[in-house]
PDB file of N, CA and C in Angstrom:
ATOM      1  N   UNK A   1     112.393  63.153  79.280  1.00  0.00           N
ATOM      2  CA  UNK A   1     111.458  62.077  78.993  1.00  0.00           C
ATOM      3  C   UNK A   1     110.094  62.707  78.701  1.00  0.00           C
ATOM      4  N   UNK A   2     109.276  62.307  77.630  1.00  0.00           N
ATOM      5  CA  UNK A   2     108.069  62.675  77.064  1.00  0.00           C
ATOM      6  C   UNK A   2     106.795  62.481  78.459  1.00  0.00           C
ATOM      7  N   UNK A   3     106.231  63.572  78.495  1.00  0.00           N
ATOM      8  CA  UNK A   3     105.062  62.942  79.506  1.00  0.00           C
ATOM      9  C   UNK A   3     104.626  61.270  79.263  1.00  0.00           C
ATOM     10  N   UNK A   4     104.114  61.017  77.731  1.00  0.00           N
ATOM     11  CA  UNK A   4     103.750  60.239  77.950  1.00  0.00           C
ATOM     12  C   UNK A   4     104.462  58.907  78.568  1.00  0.00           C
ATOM     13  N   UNK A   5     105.878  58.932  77.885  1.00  0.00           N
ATOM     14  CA  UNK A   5     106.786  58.164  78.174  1.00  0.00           C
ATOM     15  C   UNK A   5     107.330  57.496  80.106  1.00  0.00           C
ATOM     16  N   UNK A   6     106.720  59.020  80.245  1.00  0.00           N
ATOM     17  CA  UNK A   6     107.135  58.470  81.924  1.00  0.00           C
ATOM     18  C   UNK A   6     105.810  58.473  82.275  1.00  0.00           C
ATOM     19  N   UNK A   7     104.776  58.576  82.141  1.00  0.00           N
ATOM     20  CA  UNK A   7     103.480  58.046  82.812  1.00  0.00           C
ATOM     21  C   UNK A   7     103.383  56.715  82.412  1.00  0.00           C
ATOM     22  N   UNK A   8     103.664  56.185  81.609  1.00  0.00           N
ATOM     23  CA  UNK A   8     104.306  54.675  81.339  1.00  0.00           C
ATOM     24  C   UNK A   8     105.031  53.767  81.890  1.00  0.00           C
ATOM     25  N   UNK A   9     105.933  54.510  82.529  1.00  0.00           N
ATOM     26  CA  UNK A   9     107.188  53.846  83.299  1.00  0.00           C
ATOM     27  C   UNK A   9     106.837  53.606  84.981  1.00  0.00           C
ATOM     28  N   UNK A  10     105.828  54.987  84.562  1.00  0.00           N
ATOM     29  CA  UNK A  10     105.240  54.140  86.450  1.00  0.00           C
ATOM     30  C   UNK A  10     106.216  55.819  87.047  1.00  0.00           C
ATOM     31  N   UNK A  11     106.523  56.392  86.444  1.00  0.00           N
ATOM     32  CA  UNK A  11     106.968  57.494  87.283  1.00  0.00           C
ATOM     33  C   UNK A  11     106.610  58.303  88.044  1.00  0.00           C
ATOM     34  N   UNK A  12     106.697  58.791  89.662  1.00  0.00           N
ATOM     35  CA  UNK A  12     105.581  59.327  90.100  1.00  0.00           C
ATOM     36  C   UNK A  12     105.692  61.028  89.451  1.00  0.00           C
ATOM     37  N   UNK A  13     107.074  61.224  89.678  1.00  0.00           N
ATOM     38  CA  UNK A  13     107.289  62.326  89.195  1.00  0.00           C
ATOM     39  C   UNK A  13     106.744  62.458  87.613  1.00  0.00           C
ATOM     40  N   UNK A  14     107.038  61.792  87.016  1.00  0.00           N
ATOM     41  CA  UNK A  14     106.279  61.634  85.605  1.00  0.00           C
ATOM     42  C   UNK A  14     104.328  62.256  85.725  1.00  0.00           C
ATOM     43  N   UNK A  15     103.682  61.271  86.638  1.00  0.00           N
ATOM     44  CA  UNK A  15     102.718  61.516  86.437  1.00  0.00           C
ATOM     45  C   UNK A  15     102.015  62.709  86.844  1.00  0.00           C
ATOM     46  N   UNK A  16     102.888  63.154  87.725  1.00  0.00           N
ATOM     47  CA  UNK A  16     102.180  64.434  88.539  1.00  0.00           C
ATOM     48  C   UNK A  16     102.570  65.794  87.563  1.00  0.00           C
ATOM     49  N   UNK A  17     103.660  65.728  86.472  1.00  0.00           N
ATOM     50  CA  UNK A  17     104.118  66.415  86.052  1.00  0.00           C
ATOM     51  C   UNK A  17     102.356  66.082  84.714  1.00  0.00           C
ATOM     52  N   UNK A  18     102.427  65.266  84.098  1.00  0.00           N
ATOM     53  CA  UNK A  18     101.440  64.828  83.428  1.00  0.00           C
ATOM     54  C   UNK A  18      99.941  65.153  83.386  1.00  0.00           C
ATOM     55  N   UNK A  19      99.416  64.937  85.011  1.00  0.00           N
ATOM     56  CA  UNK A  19      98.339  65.199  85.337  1.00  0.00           C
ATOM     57  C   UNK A  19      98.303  66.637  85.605  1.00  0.00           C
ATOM     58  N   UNK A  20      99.578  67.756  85.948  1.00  0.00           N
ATOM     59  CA  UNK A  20      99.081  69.302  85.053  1.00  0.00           C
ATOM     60  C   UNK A  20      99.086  69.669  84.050  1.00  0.00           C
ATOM     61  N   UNK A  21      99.183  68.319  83.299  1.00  0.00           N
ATOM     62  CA  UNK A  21      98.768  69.188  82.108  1.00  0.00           C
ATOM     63  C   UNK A  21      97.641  68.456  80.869  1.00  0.00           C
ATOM     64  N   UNK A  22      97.055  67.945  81.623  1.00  0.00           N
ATOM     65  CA  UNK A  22      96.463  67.286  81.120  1.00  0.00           C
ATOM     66  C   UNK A  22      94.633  67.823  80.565  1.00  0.00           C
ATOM     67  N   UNK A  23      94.388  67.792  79.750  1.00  0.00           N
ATOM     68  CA  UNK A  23      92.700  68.457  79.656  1.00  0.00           C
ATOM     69  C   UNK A  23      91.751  68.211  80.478  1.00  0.00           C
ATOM     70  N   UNK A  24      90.950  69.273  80.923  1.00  0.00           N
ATOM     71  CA  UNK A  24      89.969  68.604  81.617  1.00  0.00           C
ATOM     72  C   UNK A  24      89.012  67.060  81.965  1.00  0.00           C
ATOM     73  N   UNK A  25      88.566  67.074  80.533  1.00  0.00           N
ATOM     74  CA  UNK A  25      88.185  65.907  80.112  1.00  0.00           C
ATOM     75  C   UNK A  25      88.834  64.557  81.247  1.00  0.00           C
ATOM     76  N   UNK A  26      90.463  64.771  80.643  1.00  0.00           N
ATOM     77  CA  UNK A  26      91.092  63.186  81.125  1.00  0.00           C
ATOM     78  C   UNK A  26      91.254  63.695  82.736  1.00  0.00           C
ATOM     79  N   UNK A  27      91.482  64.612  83.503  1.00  0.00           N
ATOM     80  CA  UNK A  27      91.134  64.633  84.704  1.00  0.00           C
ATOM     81  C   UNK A  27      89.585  63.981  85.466  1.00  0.00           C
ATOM     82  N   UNK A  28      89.126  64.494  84.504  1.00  0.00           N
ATOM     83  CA  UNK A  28      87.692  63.962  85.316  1.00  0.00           C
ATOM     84  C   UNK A  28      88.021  62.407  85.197  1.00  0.00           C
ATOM     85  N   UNK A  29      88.680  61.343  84.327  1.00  0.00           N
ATOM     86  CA  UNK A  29      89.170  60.102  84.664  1.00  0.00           C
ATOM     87  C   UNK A  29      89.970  59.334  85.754  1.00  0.00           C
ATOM     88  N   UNK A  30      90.606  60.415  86.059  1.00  0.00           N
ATOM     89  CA  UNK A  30      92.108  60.209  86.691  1.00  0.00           C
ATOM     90  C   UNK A  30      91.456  59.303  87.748  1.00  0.00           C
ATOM     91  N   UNK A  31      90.412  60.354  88.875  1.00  0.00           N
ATOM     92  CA  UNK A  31      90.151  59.684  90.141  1.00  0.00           C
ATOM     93  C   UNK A  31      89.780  58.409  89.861  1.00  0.00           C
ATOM     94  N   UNK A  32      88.627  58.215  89.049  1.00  0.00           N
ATOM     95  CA  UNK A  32      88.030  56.880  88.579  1.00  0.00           C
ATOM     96  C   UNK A  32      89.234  55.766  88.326  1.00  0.00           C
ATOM     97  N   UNK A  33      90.065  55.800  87.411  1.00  0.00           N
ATOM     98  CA  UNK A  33      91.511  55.037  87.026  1.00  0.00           C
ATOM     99  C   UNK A  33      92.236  54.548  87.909  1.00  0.00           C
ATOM    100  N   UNK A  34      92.105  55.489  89.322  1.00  0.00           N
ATOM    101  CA  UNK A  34      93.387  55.317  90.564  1.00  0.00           C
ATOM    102  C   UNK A  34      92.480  55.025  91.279  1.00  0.00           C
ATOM    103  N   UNK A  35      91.178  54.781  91.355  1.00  0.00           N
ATOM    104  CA  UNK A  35      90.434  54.403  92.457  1.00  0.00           C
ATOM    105  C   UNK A  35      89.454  53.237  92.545  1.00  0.00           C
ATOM    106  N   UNK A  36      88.977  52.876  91.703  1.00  0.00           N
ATOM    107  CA  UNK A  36      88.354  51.857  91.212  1.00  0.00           C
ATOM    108  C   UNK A  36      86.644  52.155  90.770  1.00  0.00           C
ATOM    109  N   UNK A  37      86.636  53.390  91.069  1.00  0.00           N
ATOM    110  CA  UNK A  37      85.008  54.158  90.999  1.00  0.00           C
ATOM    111  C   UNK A  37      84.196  53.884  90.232  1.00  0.00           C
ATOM    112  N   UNK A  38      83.281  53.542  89.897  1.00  0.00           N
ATOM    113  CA  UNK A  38      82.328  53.730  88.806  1.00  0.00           C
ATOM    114  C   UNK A  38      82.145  54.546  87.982  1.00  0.00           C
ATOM    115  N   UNK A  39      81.834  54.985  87.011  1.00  0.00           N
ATOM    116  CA  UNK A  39      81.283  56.390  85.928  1.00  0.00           C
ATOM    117  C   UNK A  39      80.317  56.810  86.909  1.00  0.00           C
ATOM    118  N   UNK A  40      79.169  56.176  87.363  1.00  0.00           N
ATOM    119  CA  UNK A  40      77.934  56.847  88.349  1.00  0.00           C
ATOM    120  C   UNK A  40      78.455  57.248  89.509  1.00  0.00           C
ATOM    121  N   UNK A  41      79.315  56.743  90.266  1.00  0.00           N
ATOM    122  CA  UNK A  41      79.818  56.726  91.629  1.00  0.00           C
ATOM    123  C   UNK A  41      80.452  58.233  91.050  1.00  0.00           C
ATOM    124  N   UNK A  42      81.511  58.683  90.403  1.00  0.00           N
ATOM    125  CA  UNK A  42      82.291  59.492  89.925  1.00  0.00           C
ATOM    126  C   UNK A  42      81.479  61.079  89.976  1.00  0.00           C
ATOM    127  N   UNK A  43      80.226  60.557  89.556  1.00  0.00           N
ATOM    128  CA  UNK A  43      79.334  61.739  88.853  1.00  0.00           C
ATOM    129  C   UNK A  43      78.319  61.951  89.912  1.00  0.00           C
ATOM    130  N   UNK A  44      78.276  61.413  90.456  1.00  0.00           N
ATOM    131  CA  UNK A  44      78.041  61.852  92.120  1.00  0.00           C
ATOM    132  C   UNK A  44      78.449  62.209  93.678  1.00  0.00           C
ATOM    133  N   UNK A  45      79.980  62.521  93.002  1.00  0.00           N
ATOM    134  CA  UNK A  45      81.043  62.925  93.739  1.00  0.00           C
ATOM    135  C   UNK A  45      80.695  64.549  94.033  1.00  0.00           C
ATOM    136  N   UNK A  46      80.684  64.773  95.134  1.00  0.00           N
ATOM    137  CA  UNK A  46      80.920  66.221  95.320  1.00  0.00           C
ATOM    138  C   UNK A  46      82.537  66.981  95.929  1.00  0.00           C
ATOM    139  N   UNK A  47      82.210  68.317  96.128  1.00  0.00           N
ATOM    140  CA  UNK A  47      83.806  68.861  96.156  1.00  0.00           C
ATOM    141  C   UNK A  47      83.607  68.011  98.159  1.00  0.00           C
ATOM    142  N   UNK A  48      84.560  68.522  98.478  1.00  0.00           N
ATOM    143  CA  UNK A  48      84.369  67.909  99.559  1.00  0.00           C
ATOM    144  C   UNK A  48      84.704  66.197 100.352  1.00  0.00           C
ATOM    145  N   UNK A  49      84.301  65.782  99.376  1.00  0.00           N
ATOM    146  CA  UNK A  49      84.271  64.431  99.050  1.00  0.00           C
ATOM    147  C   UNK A  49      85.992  63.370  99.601  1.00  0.00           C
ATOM    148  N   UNK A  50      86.833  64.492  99.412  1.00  0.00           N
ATOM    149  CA  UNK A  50      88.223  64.174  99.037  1.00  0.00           C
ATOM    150  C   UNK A  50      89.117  64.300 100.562  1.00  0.00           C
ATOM    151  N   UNK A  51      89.560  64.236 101.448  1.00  0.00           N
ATOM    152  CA  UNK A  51      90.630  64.459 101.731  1.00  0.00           C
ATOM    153  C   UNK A  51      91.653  64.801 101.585  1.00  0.00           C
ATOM    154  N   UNK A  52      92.325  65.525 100.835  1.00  0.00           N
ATOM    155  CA  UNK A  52      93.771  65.654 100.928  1.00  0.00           C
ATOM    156  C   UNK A  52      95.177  65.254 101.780  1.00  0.00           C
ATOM    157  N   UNK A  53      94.603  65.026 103.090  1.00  0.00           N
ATOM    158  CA  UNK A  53      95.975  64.814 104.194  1.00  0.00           C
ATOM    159  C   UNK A  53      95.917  63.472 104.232  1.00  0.00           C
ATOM    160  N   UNK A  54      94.864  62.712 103.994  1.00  0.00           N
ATOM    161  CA  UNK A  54      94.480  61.293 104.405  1.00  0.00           C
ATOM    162  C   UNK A  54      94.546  60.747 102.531  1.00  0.00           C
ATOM    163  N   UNK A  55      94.333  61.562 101.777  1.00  0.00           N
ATOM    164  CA  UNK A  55      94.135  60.511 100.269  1.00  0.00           C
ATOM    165  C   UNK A  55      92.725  60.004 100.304  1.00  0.00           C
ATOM    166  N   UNK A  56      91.691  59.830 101.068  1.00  0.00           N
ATOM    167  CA  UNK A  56      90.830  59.228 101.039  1.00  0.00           C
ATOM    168  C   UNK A  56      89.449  59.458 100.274  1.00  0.00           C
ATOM    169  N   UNK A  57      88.839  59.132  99.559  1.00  0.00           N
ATOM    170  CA  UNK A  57      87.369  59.565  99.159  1.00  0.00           C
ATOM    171  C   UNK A  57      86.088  58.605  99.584  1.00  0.00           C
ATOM    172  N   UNK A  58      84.808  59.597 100.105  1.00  0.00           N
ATOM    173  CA  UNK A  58      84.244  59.184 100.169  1.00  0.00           C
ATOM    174  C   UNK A  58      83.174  59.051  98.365  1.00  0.00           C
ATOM    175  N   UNK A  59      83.209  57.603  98.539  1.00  0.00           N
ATOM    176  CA  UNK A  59      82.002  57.366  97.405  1.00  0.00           C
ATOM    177  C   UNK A  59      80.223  57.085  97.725  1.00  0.00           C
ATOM    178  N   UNK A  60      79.672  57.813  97.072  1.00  0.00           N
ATOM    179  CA  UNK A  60      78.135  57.431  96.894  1.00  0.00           C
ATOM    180  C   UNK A  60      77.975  56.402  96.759  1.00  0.00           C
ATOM    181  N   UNK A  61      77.503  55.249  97.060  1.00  0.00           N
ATOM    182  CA  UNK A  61      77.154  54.386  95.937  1.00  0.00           C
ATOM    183  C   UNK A  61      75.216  53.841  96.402  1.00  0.00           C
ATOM    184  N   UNK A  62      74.535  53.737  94.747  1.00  0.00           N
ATOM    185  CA  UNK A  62      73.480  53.291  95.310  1.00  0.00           C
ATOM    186  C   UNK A  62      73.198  52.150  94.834  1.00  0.00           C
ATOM    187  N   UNK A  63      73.613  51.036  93.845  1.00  0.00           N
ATOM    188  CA  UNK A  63      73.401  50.362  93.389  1.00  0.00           C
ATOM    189  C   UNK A  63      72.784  48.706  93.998  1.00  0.00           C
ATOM    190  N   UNK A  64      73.946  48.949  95.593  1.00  0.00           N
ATOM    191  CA  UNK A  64      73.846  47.178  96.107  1.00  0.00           C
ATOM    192  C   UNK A  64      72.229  47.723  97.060  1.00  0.00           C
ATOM    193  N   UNK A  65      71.521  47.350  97.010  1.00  0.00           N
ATOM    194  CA  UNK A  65      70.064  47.367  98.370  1.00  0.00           C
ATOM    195  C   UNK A  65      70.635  47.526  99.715  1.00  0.00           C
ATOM    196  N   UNK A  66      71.670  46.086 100.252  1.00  0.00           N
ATOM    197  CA  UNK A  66      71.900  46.010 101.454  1.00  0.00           C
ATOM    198  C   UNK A  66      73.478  46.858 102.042  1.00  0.00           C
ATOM    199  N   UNK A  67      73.988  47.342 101.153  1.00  0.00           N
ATOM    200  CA  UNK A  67      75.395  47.569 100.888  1.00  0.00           C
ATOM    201  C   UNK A  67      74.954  49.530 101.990  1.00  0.00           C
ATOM    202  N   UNK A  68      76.133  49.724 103.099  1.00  0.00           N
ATOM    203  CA  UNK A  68      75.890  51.522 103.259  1.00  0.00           C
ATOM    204  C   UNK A  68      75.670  52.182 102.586  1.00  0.00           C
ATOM    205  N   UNK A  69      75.344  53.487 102.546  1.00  0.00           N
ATOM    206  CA  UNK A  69      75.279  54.482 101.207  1.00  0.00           C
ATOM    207  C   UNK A  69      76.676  55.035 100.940  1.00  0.00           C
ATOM    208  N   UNK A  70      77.392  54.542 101.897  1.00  0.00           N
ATOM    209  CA  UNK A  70      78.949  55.502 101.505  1.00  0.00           C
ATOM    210  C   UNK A  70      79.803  54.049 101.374  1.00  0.00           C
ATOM    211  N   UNK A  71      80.609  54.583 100.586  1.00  0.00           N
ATOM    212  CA  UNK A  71      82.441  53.415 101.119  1.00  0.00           C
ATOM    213  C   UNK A  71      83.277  54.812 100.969  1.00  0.00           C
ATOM    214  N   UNK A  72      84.673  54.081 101.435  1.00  0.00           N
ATOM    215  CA  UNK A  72      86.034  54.915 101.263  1.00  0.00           C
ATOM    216  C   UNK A  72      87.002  54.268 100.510  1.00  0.00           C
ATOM    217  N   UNK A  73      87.378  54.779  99.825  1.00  0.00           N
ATOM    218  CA  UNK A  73      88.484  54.194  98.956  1.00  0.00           C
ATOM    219  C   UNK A  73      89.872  55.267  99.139  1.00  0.00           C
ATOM    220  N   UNK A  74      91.279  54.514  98.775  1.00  0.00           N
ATOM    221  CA  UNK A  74      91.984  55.359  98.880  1.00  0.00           C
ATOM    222  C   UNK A  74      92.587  56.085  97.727  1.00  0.00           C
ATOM    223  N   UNK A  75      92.894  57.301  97.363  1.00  0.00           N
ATOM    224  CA  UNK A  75      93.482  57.318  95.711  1.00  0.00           C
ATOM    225  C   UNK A  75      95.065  57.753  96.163  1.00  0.00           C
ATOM    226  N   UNK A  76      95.218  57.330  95.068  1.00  0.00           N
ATOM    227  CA  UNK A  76      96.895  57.603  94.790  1.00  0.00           C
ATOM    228  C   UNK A  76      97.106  59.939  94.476  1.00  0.00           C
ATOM    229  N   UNK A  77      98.390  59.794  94.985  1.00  0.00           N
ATOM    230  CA  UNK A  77      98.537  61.526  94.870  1.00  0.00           C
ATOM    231  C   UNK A  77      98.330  62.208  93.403  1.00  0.00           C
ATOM    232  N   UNK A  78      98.322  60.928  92.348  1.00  0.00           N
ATOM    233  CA  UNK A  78      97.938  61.316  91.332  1.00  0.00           C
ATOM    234  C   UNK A  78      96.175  61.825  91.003  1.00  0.00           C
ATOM    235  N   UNK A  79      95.685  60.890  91.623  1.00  0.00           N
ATOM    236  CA  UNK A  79      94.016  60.971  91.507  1.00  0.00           C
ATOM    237  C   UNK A  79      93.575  62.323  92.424  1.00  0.00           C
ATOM    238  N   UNK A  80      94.462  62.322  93.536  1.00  0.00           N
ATOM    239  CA  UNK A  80      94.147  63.719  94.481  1.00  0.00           C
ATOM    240  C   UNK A  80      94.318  64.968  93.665  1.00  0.00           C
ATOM    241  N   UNK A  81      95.451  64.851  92.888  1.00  0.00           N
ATOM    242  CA  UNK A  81      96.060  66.238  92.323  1.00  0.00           C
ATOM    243  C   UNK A  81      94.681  66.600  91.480  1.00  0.00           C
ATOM    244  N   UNK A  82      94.323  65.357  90.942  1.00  0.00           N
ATOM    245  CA  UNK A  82      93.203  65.669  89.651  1.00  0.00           C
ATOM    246  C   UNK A  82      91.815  65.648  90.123  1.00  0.00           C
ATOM    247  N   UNK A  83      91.236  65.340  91.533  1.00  0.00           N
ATOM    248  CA  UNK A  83      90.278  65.754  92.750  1.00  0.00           C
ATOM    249  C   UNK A  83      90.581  67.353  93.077  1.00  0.00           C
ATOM    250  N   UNK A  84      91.377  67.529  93.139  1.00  0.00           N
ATOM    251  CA  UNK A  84      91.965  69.339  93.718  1.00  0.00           C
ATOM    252  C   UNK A  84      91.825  70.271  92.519  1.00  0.00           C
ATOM    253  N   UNK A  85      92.116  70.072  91.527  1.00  0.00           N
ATOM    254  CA  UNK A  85      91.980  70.579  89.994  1.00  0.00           C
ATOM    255  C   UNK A  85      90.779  70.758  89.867  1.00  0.00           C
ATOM    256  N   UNK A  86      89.906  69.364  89.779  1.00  0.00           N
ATOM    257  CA  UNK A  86      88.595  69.516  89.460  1.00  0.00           C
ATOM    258  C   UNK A  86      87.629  70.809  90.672  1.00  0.00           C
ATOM    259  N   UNK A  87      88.414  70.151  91.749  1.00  0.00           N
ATOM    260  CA  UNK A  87      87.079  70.791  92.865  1.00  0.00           C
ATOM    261  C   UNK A  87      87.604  72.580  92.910  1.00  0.00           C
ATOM    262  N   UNK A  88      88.591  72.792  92.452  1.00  0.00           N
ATOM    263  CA  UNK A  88      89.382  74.122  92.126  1.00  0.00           C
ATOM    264  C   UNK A  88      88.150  75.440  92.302  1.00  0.00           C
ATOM    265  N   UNK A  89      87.901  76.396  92.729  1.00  0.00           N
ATOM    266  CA  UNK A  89      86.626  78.023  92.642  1.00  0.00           C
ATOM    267  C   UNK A  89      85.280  76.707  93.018  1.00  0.00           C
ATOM    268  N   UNK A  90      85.219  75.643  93.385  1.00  0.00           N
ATOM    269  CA  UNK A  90      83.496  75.325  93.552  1.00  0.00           C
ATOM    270  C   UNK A  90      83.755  75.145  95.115  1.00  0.00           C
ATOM    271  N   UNK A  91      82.068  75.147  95.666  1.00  0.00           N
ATOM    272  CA  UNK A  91      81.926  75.550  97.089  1.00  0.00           C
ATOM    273  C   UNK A  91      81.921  73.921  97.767  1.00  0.00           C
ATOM    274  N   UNK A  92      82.327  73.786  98.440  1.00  0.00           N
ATOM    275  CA  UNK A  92      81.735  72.508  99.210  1.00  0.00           C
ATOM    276  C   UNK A  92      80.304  71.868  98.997  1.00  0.00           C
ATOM    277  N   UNK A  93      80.263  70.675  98.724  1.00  0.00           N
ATOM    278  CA  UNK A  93      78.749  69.975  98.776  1.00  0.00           C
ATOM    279  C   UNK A  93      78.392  70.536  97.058  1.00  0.00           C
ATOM    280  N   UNK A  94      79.097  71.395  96.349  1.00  0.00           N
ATOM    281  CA  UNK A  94      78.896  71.109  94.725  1.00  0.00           C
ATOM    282  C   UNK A  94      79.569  69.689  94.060  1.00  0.00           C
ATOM    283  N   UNK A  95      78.472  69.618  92.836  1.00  0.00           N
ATOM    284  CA  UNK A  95      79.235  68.617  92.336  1.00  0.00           C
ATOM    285  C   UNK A  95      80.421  68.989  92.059  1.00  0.00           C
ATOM    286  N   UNK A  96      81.104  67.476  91.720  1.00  0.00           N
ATOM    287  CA  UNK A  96      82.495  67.302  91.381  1.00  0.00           C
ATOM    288  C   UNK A  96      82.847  67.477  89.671  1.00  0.00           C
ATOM    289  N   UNK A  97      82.412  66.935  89.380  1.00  0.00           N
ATOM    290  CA  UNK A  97      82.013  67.197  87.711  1.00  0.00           C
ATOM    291  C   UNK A  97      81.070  67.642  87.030  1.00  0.00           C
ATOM    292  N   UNK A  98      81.324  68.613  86.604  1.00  0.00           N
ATOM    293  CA  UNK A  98      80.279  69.954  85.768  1.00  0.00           C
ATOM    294  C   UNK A  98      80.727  70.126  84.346  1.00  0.00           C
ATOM    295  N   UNK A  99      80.275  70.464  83.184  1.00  0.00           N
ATOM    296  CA  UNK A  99      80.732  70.772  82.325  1.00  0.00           C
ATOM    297  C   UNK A  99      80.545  72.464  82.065  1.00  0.00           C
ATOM    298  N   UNK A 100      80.930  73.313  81.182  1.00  0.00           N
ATOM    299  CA  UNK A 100      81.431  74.328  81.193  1.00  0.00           C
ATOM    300  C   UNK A 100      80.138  74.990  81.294  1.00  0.00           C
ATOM    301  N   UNK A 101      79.115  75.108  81.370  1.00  0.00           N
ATOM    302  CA  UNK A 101      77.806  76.015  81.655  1.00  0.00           C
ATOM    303  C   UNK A 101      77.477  75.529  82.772  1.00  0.00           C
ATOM    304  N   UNK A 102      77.945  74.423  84.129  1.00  0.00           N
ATOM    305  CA  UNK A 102      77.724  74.397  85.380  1.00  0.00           C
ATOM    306  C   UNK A 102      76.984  72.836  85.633  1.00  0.00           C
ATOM    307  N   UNK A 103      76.313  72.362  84.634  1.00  0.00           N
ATOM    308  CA  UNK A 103      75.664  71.008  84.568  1.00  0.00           C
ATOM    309  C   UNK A 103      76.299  70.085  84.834  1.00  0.00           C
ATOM    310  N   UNK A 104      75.791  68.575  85.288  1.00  0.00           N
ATOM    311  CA  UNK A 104      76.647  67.755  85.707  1.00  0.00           C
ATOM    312  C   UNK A 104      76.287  67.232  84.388  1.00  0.00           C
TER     313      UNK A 104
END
């Protein structure tokens, strides 16, 4: 079955097979897609941020006045794989998304 074909079907195996191989670019989506994140929330993600054993991320958010500065959301093992990819050689407390000269 074609990657795309089984990321379609809802396959988990499909997608995880999918999300290695996928370009940078559409990784930096993934979490956002499986999580409900914002573009801003996303881009103020640092490494760290993620859990792995739990699935969980913490998000920034600054937008609501009265709202905490954090929530947790949970992502699917697909959005983790592509959280672990991204945060891949960066140190803790770096951003999460950089483009190839280090900038967010």
């Amino acid at each position: 079955m074609p990657e795309t074909a089984a990321a379609a079907t809802g396959s988990s195996a499909g997608f995880r097979h999918a999300a290695g191989s996928l370009h940078m670019r559409q990784k930096v989506y993934l979490p956002a897609m499986h999580s409900g994140m914002h573009l801003s929330e996303q881009l103020r993600a640092q490494v760290g941020d993620c859990s792995s054993t739990t699935g969980m991320l913490m998000v920034r958010q600054k937008k609501v006045r009265n709202a905490p500065a954090t929530r947790y959301v949970s992502l699917t093992p697909i959005a983790v794989e592509a959280y672990n990819q991204l945060a891949a050689g960066k140190k803790a407390g770096e951003p999460l998304c950089t483009n190839t000269g280090g900038g967010v």
